[in-house]
Protein backbone atom coordinates (compact mmCIF):
# COMPACT_ATOMS: atom_id res chain seq x y z
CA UNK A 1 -57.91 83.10 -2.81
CA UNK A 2 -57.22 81.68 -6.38
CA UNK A 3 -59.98 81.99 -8.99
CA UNK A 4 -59.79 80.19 -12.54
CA UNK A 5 -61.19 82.78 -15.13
CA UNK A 6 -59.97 80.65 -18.28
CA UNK A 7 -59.47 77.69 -19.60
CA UNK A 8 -59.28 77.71 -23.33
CA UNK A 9 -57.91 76.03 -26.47
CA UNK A 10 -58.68 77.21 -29.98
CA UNK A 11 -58.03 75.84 -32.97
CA UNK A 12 -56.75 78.86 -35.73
CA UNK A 13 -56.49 76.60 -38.65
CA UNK A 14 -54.43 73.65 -40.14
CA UNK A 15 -51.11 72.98 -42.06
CA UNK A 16 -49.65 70.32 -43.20
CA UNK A 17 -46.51 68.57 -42.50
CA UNK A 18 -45.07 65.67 -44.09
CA UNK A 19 -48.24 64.86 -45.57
CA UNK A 20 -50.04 64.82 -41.98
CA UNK A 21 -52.31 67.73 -41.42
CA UNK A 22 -52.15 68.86 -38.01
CA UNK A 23 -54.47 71.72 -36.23
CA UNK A 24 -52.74 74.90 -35.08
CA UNK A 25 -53.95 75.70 -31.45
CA UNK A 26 -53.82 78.64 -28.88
CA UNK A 27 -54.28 77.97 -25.40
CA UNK A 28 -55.29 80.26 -22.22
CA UNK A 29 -55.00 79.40 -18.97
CA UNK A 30 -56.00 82.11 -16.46
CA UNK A 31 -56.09 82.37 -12.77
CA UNK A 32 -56.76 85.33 -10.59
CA UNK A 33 -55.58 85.96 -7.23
CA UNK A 34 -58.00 88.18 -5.51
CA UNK A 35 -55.90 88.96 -2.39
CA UNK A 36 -53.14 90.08 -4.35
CA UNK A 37 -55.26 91.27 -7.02
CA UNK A 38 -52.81 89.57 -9.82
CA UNK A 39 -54.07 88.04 -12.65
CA UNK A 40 -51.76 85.03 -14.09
CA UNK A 41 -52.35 84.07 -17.65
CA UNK A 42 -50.40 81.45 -19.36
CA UNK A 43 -49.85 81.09 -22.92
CA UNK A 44 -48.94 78.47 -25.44
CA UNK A 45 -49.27 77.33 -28.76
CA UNK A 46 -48.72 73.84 -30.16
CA UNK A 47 -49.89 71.49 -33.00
CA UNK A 48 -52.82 68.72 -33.12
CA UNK A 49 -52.77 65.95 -35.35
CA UNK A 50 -55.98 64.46 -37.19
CA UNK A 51 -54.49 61.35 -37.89
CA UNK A 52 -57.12 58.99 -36.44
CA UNK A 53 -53.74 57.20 -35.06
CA UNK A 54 -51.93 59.90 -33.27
CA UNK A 55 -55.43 62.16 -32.13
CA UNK A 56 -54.87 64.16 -28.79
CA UNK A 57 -51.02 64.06 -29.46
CA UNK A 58 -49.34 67.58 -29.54
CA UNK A 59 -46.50 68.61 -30.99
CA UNK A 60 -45.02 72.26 -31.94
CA UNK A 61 -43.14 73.43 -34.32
CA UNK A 62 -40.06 76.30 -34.85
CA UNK A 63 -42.50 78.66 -36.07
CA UNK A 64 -44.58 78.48 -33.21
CA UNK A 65 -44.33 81.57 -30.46
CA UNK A 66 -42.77 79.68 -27.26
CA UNK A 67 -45.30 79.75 -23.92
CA UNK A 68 -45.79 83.37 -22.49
CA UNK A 69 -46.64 84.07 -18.82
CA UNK A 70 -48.51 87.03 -18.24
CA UNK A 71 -48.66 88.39 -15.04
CA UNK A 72 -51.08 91.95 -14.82
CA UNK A 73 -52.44 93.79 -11.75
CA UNK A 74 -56.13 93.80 -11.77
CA UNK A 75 -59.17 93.95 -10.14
CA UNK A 76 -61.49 90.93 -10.05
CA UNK A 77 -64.50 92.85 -11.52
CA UNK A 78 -61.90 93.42 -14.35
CA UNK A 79 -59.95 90.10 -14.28
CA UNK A 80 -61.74 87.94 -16.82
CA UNK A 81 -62.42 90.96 -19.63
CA UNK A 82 -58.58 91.30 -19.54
CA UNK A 83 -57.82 87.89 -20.06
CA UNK A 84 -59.88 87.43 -22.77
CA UNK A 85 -58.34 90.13 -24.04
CA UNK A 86 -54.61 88.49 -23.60
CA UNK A 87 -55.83 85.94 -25.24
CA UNK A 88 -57.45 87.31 -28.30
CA UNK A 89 -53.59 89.05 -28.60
CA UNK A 90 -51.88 86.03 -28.48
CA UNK A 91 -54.21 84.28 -31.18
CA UNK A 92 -53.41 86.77 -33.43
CA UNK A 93 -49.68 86.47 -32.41
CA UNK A 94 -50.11 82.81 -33.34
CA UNK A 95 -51.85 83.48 -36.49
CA UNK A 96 -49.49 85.83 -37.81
CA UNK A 97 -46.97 83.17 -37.94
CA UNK A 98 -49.25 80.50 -39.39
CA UNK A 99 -47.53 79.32 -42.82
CA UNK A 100 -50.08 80.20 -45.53
């Protein structure tokens, strides 16, 4: 049976491009399979505009890590401490390539 554990998007900051400044996000999505005993957590990162005229559009950029599929075995009890921990790692991968 298939569990959802996580479903997350955080925003790690802004930048600006061509004058627009757009939100830098992380998302998590995590599901746990508790006959197998795999946990599934996929991974992406992608821009947000504030423009009140484009708001809820995404975008990316080259900078940006492509989406990541992790795929651990674990048990249930365990499942939702490690994805929380995959995805702490991959908002500081994201953050690390933030422009400053």
């Amino acid at each position: 049976m298939l569990h959802a554990l996580l479903d997350a998007t955080q925003v790690l900051g802004t930048v600006e491009i061509d004058g627009v400044t757009h939100e830098v996000c992380a998302e998590a999505l995590a599901n746990h399979d508790r006959r197998t005993n795999l946990l599934t957590v996929n991974l992406r990162a992608f821009l947000r505009s504030e423009q009140q005229d484009h708001i809820g559009e995404q975008s990316t950029a080259a900078w940006l890590p492509e989406p990541e599929t992790i795929i651990e075995h674990v048990e249930a009890g365990e499942a939702h401490a490690v994805a929380s921990d995959v995805f702490a790692s991959w908002k500081r991968k994201v953050e690390a390539v933030m422009p400053r």
